[in-house]
Every structure is written in structure tokens, then in C-alpha cells.
C-alpha atoms as a PDB file:
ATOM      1  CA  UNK A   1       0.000   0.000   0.000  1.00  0.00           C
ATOM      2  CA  UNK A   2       1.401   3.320  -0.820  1.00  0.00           C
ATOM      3  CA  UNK A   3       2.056   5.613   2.055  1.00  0.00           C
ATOM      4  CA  UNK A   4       2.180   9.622   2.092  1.00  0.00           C
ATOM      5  CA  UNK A   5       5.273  10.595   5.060  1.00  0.00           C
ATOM      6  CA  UNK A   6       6.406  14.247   6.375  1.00  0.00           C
ATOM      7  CA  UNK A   7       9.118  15.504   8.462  1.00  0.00           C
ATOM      8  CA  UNK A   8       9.504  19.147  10.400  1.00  0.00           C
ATOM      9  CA  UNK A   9      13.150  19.451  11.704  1.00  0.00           C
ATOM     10  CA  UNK A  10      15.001  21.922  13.983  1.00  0.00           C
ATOM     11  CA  UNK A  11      16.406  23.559  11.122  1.00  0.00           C
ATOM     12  CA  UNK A  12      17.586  23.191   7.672  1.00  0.00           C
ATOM     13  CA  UNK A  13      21.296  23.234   8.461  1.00  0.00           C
ATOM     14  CA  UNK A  14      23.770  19.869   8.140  1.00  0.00           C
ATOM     15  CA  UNK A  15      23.478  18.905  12.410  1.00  0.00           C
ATOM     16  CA  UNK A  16      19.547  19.308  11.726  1.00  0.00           C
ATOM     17  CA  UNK A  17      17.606  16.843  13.010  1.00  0.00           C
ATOM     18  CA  UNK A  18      13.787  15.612  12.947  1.00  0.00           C
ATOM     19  CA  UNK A  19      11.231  16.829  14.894  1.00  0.00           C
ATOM     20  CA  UNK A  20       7.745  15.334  13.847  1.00  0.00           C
ATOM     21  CA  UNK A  21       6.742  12.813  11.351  1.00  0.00           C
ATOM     22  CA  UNK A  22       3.922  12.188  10.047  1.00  0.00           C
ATOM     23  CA  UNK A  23       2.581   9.617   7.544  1.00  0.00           C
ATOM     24  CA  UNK A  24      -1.132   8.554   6.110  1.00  0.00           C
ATOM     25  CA  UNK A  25      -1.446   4.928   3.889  1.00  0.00           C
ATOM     26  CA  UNK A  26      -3.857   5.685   0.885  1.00  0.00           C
ATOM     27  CA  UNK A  27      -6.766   4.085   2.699  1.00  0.00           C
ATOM     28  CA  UNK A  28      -6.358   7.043   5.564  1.00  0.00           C
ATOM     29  CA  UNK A  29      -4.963   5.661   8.183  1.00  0.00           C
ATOM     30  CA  UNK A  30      -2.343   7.771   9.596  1.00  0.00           C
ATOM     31  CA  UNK A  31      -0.398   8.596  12.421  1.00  0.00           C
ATOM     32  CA  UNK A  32       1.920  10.973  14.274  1.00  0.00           C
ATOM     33  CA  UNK A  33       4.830  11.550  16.597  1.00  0.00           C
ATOM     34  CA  UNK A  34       7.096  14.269  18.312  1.00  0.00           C
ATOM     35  CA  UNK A  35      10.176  13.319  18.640  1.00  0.00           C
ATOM     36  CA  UNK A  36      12.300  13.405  21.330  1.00  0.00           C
ATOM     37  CA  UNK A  37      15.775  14.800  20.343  1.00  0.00           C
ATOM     38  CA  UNK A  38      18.781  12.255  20.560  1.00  0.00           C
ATOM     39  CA  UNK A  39      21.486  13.049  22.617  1.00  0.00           C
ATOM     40  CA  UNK A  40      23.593  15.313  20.270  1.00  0.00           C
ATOM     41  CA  UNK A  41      21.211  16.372  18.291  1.00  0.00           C
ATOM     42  CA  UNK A  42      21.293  20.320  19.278  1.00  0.00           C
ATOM     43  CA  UNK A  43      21.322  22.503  16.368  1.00  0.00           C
ATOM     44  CA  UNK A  44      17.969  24.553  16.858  1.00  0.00           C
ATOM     45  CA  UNK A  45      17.040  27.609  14.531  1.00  0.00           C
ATOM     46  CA  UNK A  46      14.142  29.709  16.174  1.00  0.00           C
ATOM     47  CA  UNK A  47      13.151  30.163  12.337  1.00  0.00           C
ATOM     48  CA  UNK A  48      12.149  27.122  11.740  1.00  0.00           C
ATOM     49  CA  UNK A  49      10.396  26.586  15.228  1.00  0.00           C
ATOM     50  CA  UNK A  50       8.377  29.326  14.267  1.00  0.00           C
ATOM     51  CA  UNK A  51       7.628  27.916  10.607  1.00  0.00           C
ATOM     52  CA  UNK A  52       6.218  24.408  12.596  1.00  0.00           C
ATOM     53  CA  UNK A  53       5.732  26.003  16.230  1.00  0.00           C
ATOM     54  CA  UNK A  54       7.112  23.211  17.724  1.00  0.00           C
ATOM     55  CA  UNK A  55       9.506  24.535  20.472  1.00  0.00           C
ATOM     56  CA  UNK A  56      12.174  22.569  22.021  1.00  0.00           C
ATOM     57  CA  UNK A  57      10.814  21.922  25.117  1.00  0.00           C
ATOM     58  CA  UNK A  58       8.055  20.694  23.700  1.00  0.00           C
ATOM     59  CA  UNK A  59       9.534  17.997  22.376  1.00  0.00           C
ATOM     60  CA  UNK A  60      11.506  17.544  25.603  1.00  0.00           C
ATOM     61  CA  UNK A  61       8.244  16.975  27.652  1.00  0.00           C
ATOM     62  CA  UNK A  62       6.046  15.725  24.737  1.00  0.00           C
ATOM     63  CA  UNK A  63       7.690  13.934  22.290  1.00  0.00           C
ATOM     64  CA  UNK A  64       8.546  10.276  22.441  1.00  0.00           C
ATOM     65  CA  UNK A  65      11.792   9.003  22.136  1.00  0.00           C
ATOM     66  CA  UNK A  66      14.011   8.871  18.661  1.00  0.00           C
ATOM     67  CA  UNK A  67      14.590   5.100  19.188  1.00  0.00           C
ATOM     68  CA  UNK A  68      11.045   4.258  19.443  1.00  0.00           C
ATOM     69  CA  UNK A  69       9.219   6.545  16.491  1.00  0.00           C
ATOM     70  CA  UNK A  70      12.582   4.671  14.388  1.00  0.00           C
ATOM     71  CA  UNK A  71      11.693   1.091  15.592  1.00  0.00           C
ATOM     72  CA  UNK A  72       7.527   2.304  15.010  1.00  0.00           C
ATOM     73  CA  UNK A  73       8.363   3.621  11.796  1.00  0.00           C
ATOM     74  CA  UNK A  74       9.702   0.431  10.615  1.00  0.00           C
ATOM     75  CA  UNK A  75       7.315  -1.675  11.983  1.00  0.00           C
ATOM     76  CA  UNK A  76       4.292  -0.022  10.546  1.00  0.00           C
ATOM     77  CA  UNK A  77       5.963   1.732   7.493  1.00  0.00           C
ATOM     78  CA  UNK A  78       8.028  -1.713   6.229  1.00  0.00           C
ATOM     79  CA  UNK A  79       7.032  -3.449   3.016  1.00  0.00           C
ATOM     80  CA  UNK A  80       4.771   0.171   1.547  1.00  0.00           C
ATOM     81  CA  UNK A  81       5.412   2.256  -1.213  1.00  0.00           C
ATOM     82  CA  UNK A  82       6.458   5.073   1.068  1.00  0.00           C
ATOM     83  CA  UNK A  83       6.627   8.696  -0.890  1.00  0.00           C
ATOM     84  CA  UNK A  84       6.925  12.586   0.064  1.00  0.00           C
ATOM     85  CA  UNK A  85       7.138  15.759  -1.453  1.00  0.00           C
ATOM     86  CA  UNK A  86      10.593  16.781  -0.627  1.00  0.00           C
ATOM     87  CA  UNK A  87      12.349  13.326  -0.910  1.00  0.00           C
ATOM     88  CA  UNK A  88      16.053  14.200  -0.386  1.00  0.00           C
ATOM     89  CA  UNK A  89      15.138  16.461   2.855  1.00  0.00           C
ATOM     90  CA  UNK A  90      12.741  13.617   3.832  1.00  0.00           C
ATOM     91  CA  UNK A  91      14.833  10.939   3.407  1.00  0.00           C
ATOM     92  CA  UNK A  92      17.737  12.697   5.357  1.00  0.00           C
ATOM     93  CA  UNK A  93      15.763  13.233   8.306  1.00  0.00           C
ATOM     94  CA  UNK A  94      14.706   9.537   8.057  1.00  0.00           C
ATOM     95  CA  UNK A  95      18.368   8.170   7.472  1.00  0.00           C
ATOM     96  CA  UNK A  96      19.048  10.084  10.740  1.00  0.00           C
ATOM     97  CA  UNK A  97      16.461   9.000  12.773  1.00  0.00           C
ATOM     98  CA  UNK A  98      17.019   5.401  11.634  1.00  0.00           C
ATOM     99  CA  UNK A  99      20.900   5.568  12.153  1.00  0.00           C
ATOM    100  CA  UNK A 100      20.258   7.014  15.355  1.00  0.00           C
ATOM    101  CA  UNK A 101      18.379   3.890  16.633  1.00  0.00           C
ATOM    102  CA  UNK A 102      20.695   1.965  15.770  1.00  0.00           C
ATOM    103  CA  UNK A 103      18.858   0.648  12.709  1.00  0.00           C
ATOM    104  CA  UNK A 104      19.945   0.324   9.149  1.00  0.00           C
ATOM    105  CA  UNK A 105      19.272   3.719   7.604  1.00  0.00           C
ATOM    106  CA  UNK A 106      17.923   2.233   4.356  1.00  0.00           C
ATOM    107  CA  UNK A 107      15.329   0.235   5.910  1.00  0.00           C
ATOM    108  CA  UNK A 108      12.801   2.428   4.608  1.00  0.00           C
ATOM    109  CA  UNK A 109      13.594   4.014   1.401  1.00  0.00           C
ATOM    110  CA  UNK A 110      11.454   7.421   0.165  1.00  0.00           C
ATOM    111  CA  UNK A 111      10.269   8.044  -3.280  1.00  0.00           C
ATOM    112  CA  UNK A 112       9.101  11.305  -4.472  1.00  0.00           C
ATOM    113  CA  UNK A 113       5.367  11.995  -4.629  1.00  0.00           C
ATOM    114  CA  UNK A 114       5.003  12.862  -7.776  1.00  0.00           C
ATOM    115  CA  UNK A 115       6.057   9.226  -8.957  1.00  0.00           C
ATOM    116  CA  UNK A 116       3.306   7.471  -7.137  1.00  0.00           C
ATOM    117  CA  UNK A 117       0.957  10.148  -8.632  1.00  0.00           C
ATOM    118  CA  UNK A 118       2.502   9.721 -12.148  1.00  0.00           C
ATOM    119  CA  UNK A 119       2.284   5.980 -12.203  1.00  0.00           C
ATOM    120  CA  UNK A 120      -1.211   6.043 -10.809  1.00  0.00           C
ATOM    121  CA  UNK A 121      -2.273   8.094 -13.831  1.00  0.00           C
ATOM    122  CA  UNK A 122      -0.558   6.271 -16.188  1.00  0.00           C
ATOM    123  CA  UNK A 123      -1.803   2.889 -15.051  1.00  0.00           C
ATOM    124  CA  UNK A 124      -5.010   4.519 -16.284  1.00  0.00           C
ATOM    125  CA  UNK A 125      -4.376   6.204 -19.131  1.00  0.00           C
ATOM    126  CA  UNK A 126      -1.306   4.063 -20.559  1.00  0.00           C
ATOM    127  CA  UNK A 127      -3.903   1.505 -22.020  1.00  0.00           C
ATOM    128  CA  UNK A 128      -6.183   4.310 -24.238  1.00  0.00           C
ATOM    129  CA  UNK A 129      -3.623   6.678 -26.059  1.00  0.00           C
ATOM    130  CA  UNK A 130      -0.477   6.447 -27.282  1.00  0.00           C
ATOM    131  CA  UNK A 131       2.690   6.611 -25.324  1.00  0.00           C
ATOM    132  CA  UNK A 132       3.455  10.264 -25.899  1.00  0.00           C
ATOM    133  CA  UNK A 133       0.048  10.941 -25.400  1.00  0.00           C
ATOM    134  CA  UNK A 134      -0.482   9.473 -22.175  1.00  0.00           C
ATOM    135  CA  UNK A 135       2.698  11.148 -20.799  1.00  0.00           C
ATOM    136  CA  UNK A 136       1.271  14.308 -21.821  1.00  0.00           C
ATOM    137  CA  UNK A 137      -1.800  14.007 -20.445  1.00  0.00           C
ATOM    138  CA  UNK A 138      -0.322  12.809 -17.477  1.00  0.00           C
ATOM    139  CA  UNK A 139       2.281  15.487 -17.045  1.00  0.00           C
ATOM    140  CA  UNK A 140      -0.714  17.832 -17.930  1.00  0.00           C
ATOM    141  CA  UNK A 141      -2.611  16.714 -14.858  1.00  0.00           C
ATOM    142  CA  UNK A 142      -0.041  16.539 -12.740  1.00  0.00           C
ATOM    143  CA  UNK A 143       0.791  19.821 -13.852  1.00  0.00           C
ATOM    144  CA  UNK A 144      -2.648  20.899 -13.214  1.00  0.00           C
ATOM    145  CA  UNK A 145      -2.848  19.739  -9.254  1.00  0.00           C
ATOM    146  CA  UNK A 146       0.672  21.205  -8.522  1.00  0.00           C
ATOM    147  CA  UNK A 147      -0.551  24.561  -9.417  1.00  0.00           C
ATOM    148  CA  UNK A 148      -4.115  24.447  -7.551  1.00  0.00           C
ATOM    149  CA  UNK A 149      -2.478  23.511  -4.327  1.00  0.00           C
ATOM    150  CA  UNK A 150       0.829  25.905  -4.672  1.00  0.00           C
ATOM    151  CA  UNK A 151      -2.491  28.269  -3.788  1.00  0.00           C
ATOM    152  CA  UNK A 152      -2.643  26.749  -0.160  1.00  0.00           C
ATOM    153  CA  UNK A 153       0.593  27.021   1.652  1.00  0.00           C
ATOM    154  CA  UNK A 154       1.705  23.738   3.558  1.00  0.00           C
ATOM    155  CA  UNK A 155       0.444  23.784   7.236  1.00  0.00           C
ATOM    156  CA  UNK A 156       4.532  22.745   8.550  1.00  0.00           C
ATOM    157  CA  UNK A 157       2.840  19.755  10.761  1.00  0.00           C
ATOM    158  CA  UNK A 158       4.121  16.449  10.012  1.00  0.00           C
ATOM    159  CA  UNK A 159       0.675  14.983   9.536  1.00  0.00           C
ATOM    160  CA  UNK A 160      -1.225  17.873   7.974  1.00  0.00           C
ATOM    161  CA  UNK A 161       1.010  17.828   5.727  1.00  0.00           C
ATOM    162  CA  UNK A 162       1.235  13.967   4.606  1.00  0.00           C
ATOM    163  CA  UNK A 163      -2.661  14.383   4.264  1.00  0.00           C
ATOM    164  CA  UNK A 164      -2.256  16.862   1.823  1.00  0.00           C
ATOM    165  CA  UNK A 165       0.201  14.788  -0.189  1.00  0.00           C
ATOM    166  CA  UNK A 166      -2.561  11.625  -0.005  1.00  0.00           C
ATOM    167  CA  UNK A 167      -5.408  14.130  -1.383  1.00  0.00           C
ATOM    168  CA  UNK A 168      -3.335  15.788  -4.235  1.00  0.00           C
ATOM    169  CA  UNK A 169      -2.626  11.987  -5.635  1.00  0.00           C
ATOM    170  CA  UNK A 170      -6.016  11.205  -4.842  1.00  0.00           C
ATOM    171  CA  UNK A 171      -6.875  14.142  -7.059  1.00  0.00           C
ATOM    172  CA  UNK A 172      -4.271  13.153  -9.655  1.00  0.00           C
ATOM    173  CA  UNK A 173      -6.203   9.826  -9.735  1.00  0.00           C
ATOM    174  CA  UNK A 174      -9.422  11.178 -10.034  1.00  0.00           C
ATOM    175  CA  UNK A 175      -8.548  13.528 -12.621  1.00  0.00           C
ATOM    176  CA  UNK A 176      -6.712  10.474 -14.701  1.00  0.00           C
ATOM    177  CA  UNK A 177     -10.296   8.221 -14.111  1.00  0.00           C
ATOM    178  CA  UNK A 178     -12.487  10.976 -15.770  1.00  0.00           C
ATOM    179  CA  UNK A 179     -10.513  11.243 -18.722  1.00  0.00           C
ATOM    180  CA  UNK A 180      -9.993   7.803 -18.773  1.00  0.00           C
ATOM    181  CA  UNK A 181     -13.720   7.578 -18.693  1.00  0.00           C
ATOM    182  CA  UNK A 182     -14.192  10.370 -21.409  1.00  0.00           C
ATOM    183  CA  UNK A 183     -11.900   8.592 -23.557  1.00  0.00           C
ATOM    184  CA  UNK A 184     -14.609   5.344 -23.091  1.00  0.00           C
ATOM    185  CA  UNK A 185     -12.408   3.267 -20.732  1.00  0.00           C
ATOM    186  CA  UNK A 186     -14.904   1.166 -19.372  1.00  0.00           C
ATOM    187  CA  UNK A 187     -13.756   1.398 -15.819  1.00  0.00           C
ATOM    188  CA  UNK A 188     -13.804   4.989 -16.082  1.00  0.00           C
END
């Protein structure tokens, strides 16, 4: 099943580290975490705590420790398509919090978003047109749901966030179904 994942971090520098994740599987079940800074991790820019609003000691009192979101991420998150927006940012918070737990940092591998919403698309459309065709259209709608949501800013919370990824593939589904079914696909 594919899933939709999110990070916040402390800041955007290299000694960064995660502070939220979030993730939602395409049937919309999702969940959440604060996490609990390792030791070392200490690199904090008020900049970004104001872009996700999640202060330090928050995460000091709230969150829940590295080790355990790694070893939940892994058991829930293990054997899905996982995907996110921002795939190299993503993926180094999640190589991070992995190698921090003492867990192989490629035990859960991140693909960009926009694959699972281009393959999705062209599952649908690959079978009516022609190849160049079918990319088009598929870039085309693709294209299309970028732009609407560049309109709505991301909310900067882990889960809010992954939820927003699961509806614009949703949408680049739904979009790719009705011109499947205008082109007479019969599942359309």
C-alpha cells in the first residue's frame, strides 16, 4: 500500500535533526509523533520553530523518544510504497532518525510523490492513447494539481502535511479516471 510521510526538523542546516513525522497509507490511516531529540542532536534555529511552532521543550516533555518513532516507523511503514514531497530532505531526516536507533538507515527508502501520482495516472491512461500521449496528459494533470495547491501554503505539521500529499494523488487519480472515462475506458 502506498504511504504519504512528512518531516519538520530543527532547522535546515547539516546537524539538523527531525522533529515530527507524520505519515497517512492511501486508505487514511495515519499517524503521528514528536520526537524526542537524541542526545547530540542540538542545532535549533528559532526560524524554523516558528515555521512548525514546535519549540524545544516541547519535544523535551512531549515527544517520544528517537529510538522508538525509528523502531515504530519500521514496523508499521516496512514493506509500503512510502513517498513525500521533498524526498532528499525527507529521506535525510529519516536516514538520521534510523541511524540514530541503531537501525539500518535504508530500511525504509522514500520516493518522491510525484512518482506514485505519475504511475497512478498512467496505469489509467497508458492503455487508451499512445505513449506520448499518455505522458502528456499525465504530465498535464499533474501539472494541473501542482498549481491548484501551490495556492494553499503547507500547514509545517508532520501529519497535515502527509494528508495533503494523499489528497493531491487522490486528485491526480481522479482527474486520470475521468478522462480515462471520457476517452470510453470502461472502468472509467
Amino acid at each position: 500500500m502506498r504511504a504519504f510521510l512528512d518531516f519538520e526538523a530543527s532547522s535546515l542546516r547539516k546537524n539538523g535533526f527531525p522533529v515530527e513525522v507524520g505519515w497517512v497509507f492511501e486508505d487514511g490511516a495515519f499517524e503521528g509523533h514528536l520526537i524526542r531529540p537524541a542526545p547530540g542532536w542540538s542545532d535549533w534555529d528559532a526560524d524554523a520553530e516558528a515555521i512548525h511552532g514546535i519549540s524545544r521543550e516541547r519535544l523535551e516533555r512531549e515527544g517520544t523518544a528517537h529510538g522508538d518513532v525509528a523502531r515504530r516507523m519500521v514496523e508499521s511503514l516496512e514493506g509500503h510504497d512510502l513517498f513525500a514531497s521533498a524526498p532528499s530532505w525527507d529521506g535525510k531526516w529519516l536516514s538520521l532518525l534510523l541511524r540514530s536507533a541503531g537501525l539500518p538507515r535504508h530500511a525504509l527508502r522514500l520516493r518522491d510523490t510525484e512518482v506514485a501520482q505519475a504511475d497512478s495516472a498512467a496505469a489509467l491512461l497508458d492503455p487508451l492513447l499512445t505513449p506520448g500521449e499518455a505522458a502528456g496528459a499525465v504530465r498535464e494533470i499533474i501539472a494541473q494539481v501542482r498549481a491548484e495547491a501551490e495556492r494553499t501554503p503547507p500547514r509545517h505539521r508532520a501529519v497535515d502535511d502527509a494528508v495533503e500529499e494523499l489528497r493531491r494523488w487522490r486528485e491526480v487519480v481522479r482527474r486520470a479516471d475521468a478522462k480515462a472515462a471520457e476517452l470510453g475506458h470502461p472502468f472509467g
